[in-house]
Protein backbone atom coordinates (compact mmCIF):
# COMPACT_ATOMS: atom_id res chain seq x y z
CA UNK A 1 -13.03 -9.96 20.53
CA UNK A 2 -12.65 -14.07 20.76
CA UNK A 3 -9.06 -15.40 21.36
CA UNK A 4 -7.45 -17.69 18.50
CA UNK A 5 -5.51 -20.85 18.81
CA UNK A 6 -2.53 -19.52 17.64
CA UNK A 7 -0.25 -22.09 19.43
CA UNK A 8 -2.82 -24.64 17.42
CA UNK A 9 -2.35 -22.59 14.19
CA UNK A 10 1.19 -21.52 14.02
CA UNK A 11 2.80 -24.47 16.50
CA UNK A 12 5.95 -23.87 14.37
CA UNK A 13 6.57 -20.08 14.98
CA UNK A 14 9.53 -18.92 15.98
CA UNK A 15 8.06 -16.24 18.21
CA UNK A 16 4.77 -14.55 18.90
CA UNK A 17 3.03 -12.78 16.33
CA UNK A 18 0.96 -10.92 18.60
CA UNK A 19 4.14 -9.38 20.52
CA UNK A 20 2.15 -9.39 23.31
CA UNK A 21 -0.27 -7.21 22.40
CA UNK A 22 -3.98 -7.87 22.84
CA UNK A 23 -6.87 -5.69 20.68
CA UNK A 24 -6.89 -3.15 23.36
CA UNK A 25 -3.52 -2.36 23.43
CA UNK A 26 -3.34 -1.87 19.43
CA UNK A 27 -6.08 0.61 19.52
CA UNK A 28 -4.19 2.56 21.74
CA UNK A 29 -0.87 2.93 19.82
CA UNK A 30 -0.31 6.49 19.02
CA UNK A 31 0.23 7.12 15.10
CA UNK A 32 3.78 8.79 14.74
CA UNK A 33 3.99 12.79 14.85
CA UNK A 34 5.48 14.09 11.76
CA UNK A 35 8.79 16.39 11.73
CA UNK A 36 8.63 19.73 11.34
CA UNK A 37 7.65 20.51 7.42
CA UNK A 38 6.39 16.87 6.67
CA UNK A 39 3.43 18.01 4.80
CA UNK A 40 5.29 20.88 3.10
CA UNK A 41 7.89 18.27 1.56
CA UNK A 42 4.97 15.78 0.75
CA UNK A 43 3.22 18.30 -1.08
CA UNK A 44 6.32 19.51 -3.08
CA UNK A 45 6.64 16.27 -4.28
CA UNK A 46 3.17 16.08 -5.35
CA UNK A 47 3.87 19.01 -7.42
CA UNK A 48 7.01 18.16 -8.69
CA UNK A 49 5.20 15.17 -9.47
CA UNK A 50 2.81 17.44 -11.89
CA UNK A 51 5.23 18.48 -13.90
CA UNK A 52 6.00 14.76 -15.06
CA UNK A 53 4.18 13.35 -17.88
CA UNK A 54 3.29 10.36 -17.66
CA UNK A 55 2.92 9.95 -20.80
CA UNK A 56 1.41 6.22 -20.96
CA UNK A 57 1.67 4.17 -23.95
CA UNK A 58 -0.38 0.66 -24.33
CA UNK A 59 2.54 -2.40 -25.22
CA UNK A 60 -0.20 -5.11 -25.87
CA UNK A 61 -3.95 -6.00 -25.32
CA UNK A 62 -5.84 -9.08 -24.94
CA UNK A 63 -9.62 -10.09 -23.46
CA UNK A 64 -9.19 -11.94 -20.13
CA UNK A 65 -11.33 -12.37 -17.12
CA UNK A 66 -14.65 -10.77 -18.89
CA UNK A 67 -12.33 -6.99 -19.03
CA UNK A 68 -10.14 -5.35 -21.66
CA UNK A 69 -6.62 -6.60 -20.21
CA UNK A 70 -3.84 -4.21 -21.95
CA UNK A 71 0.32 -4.45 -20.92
CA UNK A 72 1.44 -0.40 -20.21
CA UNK A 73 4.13 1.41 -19.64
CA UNK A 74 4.40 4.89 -18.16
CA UNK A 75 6.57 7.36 -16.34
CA UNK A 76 7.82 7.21 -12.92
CA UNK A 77 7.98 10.02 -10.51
CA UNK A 78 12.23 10.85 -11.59
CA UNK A 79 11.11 9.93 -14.88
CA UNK A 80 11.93 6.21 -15.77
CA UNK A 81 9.81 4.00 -17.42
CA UNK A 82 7.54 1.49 -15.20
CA UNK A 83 5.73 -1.21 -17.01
CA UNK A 84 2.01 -1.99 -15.55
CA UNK A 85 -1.61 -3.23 -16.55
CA UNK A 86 -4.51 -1.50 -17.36
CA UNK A 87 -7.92 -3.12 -17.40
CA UNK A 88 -11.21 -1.65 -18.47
CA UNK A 89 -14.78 -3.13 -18.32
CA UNK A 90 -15.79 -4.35 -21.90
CA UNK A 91 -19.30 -3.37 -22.41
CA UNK A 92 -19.81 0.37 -20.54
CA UNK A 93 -17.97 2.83 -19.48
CA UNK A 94 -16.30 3.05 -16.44
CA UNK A 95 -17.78 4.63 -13.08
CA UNK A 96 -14.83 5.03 -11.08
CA UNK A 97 -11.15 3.98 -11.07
CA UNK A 98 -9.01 2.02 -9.17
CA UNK A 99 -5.53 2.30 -8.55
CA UNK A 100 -4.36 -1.56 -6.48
CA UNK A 101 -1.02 -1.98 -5.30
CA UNK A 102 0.73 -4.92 -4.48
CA UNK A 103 2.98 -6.59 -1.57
CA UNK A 104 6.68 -6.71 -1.88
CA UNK A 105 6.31 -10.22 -3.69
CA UNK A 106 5.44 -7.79 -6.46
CA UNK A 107 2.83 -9.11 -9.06
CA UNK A 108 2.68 -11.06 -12.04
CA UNK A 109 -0.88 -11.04 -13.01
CA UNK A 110 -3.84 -8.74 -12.52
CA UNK A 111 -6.33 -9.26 -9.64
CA UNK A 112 -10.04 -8.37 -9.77
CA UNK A 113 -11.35 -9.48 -6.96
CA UNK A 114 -11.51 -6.03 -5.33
CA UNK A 115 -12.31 -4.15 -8.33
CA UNK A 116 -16.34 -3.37 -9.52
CA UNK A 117 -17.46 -4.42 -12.88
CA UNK A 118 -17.33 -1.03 -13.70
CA UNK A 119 -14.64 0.17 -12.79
CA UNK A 120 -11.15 1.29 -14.76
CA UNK A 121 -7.97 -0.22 -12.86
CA UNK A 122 -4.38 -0.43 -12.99
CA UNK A 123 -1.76 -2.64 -11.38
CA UNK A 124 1.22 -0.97 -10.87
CA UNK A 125 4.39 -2.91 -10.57
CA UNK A 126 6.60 -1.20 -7.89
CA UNK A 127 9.95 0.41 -9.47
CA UNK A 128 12.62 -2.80 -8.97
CA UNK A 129 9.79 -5.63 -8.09
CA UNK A 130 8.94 -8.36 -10.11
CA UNK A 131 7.87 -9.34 -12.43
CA UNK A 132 7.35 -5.99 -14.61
CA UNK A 133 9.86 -4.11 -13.47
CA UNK A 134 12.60 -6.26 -12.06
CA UNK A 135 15.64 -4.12 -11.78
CA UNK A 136 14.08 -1.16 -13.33
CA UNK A 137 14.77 1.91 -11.18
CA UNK A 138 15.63 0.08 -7.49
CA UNK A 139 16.73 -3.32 -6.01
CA UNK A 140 14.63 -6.48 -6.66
CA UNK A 141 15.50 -8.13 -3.51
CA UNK A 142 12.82 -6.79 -1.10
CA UNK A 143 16.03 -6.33 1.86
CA UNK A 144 18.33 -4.17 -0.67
CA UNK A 145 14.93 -2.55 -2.03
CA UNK A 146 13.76 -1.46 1.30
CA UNK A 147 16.99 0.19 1.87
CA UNK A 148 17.70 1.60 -1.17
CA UNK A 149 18.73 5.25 -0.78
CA UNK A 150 17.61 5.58 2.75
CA UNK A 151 20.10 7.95 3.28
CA UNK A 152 18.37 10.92 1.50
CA UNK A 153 14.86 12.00 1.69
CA UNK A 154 14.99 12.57 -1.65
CA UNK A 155 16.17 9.34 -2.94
CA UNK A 156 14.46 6.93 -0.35
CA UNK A 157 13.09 4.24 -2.33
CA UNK A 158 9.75 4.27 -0.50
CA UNK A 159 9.05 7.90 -1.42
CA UNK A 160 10.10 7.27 -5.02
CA UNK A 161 7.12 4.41 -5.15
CA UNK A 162 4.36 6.35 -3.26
CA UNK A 163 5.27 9.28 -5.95
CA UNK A 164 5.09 6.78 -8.79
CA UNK A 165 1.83 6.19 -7.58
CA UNK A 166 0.89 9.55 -8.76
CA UNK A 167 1.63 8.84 -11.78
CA UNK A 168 0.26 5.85 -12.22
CA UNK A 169 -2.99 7.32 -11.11
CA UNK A 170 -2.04 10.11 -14.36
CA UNK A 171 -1.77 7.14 -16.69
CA UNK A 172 -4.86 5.49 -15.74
CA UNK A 173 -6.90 8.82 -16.34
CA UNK A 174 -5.15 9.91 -19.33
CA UNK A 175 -6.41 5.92 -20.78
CA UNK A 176 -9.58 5.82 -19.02
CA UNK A 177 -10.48 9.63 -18.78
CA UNK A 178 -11.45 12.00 -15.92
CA UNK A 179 -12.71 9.26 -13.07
CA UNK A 180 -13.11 9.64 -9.43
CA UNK A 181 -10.18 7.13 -7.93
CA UNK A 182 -10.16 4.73 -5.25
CA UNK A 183 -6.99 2.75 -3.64
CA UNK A 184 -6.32 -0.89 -2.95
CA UNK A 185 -3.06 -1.79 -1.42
CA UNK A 186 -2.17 -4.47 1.15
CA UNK A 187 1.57 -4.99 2.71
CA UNK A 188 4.19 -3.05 0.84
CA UNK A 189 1.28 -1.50 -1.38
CA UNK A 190 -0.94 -0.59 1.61
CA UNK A 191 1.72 1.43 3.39
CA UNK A 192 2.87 2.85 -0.27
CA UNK A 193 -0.38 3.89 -0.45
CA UNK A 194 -0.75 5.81 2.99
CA UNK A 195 1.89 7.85 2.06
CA UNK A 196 0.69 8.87 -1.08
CA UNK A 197 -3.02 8.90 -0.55
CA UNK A 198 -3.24 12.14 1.16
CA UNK A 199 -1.91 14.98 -1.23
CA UNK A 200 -3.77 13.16 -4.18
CA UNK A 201 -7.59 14.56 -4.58
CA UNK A 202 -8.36 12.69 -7.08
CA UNK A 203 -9.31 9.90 -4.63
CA UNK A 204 -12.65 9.38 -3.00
CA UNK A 205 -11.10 6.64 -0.60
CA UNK A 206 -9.13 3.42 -0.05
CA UNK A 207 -8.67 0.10 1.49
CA UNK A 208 -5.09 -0.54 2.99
CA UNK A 209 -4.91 -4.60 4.13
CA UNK A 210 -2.29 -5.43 6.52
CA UNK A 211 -0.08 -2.09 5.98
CA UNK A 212 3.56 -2.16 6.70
CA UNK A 213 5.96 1.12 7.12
CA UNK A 214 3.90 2.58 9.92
CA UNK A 215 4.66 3.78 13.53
CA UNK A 216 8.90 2.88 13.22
CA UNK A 217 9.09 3.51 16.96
CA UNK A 218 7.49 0.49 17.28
CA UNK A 219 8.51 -2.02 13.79
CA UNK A 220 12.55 -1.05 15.16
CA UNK A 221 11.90 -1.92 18.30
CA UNK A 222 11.18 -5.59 17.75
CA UNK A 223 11.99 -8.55 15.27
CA UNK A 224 10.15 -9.37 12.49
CA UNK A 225 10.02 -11.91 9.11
CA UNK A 226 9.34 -9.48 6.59
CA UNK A 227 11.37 -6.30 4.98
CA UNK A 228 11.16 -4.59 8.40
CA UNK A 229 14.30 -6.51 9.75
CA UNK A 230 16.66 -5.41 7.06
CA UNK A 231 15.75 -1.56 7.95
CA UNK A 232 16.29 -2.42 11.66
CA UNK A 233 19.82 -4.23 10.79
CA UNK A 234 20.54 -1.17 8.59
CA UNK A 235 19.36 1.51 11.59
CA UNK A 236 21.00 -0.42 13.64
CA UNK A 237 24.29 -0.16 11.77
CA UNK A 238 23.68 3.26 10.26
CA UNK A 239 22.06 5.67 13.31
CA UNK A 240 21.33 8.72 10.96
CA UNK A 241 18.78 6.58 8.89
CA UNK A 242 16.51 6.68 11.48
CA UNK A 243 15.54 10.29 10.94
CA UNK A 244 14.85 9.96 7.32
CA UNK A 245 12.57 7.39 8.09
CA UNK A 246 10.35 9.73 9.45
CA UNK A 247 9.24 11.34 6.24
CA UNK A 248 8.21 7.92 4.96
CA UNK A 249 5.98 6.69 8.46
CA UNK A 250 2.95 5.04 7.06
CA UNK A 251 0.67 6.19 10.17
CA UNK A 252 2.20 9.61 9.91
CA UNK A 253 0.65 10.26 6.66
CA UNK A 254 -2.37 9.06 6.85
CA UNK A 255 -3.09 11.51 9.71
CA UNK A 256 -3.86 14.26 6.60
CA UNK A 257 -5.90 11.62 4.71
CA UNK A 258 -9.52 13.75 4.01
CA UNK A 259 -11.00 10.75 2.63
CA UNK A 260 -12.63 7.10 4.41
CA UNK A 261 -10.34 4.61 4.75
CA UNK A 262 -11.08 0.96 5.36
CA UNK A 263 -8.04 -0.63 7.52
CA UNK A 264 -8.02 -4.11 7.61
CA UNK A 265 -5.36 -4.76 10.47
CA UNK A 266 -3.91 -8.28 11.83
CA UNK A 267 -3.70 -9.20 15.60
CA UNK A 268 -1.11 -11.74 14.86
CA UNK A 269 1.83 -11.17 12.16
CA UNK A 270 5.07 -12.53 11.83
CA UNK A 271 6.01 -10.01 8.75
CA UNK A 272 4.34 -6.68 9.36
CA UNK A 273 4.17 -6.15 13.46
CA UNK A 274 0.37 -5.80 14.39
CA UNK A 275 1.59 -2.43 16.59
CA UNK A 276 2.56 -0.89 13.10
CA UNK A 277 -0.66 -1.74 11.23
CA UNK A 278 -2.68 -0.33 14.10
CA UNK A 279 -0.75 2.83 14.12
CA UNK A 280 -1.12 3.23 10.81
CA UNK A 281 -5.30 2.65 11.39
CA UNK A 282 -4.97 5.09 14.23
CA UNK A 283 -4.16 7.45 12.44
CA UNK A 284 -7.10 7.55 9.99
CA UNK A 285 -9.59 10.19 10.77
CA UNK A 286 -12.39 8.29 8.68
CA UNK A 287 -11.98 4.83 9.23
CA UNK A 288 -13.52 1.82 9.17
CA UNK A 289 -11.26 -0.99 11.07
CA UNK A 290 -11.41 -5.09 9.91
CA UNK A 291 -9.91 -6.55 12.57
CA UNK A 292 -8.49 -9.99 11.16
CA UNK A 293 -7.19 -12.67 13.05
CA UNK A 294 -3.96 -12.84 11.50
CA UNK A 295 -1.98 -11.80 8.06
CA UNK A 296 0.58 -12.82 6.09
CA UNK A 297 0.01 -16.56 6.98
CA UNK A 298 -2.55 -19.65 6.37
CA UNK A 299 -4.83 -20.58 9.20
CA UNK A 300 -7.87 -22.01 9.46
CA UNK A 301 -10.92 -19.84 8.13
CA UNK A 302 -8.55 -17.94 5.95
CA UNK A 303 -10.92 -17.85 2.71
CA UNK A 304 -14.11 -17.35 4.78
CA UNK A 305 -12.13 -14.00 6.03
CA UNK A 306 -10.84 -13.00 3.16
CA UNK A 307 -13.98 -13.43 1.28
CA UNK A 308 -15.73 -10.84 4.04
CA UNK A 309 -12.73 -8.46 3.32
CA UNK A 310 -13.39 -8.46 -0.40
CA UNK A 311 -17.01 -8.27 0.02
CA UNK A 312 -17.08 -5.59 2.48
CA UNK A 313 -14.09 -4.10 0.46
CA UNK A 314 -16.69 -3.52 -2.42
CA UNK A 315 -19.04 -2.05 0.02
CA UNK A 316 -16.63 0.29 0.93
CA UNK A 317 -16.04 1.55 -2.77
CA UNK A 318 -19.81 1.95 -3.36
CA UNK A 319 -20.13 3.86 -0.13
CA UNK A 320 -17.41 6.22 -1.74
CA UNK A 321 -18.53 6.77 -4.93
CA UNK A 322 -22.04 7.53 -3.72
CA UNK A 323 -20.81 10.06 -1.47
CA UNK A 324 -18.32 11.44 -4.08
């Protein structure tokens, strides 16, 4: 693996974004263990989630971008509404559908760069996050939404989204019919997506760019730019927290993922640690590792890399969906 200029690239940083580490030392970070009943509680939820309709309803459609582009709305996991969009191909039916998440910018128009031609998708809007659901269900702020009920498993907002993501998987088959699902999620929406990708079977596989929430051993242990610094202020201040994070450890749950993954991890990153994305890949007993220079910042040879990520993104899908 070639060294970057990062001193030429980022000559304004604050502090390393490597943290030291080299490509070597990432791929050794052990994914966190999970407490005792961590798959037990994950698969309650999923059933509790079950038992929710979600019961979507379509607000407005329009043709944009060659697709069917309609405004939703459907159920959240404690049963709130979420607004989100749906988008279906306009000439055949769809082969497969995709579920793509979103950082904790939130989102405020579709993206299709990831998704097939044929293919279904939605675009969730995470409970709180702009622009869809600002407010609706959790903070906006992404430091008060990261925190948001982290006293109590059961309220934590992170567990709430990664169950909403259940049922935003429900609405997109109850519009699009039976389809065989695939995940896109990068930052906030690929860690979201760890932790609900394994107890949903409905998915034949997934690509997580840049995940956050994984391996907390690690993201508390050092500063960062992103929402990782208002959960170690809040740990800091509020000890007990740190043991509900463990239910909600990115590289924890993907360790029961049964499906291939495509991890596309940073080596330099101001906002999500590199140590936590790399657990998080670890973890990942079918994986297939991108290993990008650096993430959530501009540098030189950005849209060449990115353009290989969505490129061998699509590959990725196909590869699924034969295999499926």
């Amino acid at each position: 693996m070639a060294s970057f200029p990062y001193d030429t690239w980022f000559p304004d940083a604050e502090f390393d974004g490597t943290y030291g580490h080299t490509l070597r030392s990432l791929r050794a970070i052990t994914p966190a263990s999970p407490p005792a009943g961590f798959a037990d509680r994950w698969q309650g939820w999923r059933e509790q989630a079950r038992t929710v309709d979600a019961a979507p309803t379509v607000i407005s459609t329009e043709t944009a971008h060659g697709r069917e582009v309609s405004l939703i709305e459907h159920a959240g996991a404690d049963g709130i509404r979420l607004r989100a969009w749906f988008v279906a191909p306009l000439h055949a039916p769809a082969r497969v559908g995709v579920v793509h998440g979103h950082g904790y910018g939130g989102r405020d128009a579709v993206d299709l760069a990831r998704v097939p031609d044929d293919a279904a998708a939605i675009f969730p809007v995470a409970r709180g996050l702009a622009t869809l659901n600002t407010g609706v269900g959790a903070p906006e702020l992404p430091d008060d939404h990261v925190v948001a009920g982290i006293d109590d498993p059961e309220r934590y907002v992170l567990g709430l989204c990664a169950r909403d993501l259940w049922l935003v998987a429900d609405a997109l088959t109850t519009i699009a019919g039976h389809l065989p699902l695939y995940y896109v999620g990068e930052s906030f929406g690929g860690g979201i997506g760890a932790l609900a990708l394994p107890w949903d079977d409905r998915y034949i596989g997934a690509t997580l760019i840049v995940p956050s929430f994984g391996q907390y051993d690690e993201r508390l242990a050092v500063r960062c730019l992103g929402s990782g610094e208002a959960v170690r202020a809040h740990v800091a201040q509020h000890p007990d927290a740190r043991a509900v994070l463990g239910w909600f450890d990115a590289s924890t749950a993907l360790r029961f993922a049964h499906v291939p993954v495509r991890i596309e991890a940073a080596l330099w990153d101001q906002s999500v640690p590199p140590q936590g994305q790399f657990a998080v890949a670890n973890a990942a007993p079918m994986l297939e590792l991108a290993v990008l220079p650096a993430g959530h910042a501009e540098y030189p040879g950005l849209e060449d890399v990115t353009a290989e990520g969505i490129r061998d993104g699509r590959a990725h899908l196909a590869r699924a969906l034969r295999a499926a």
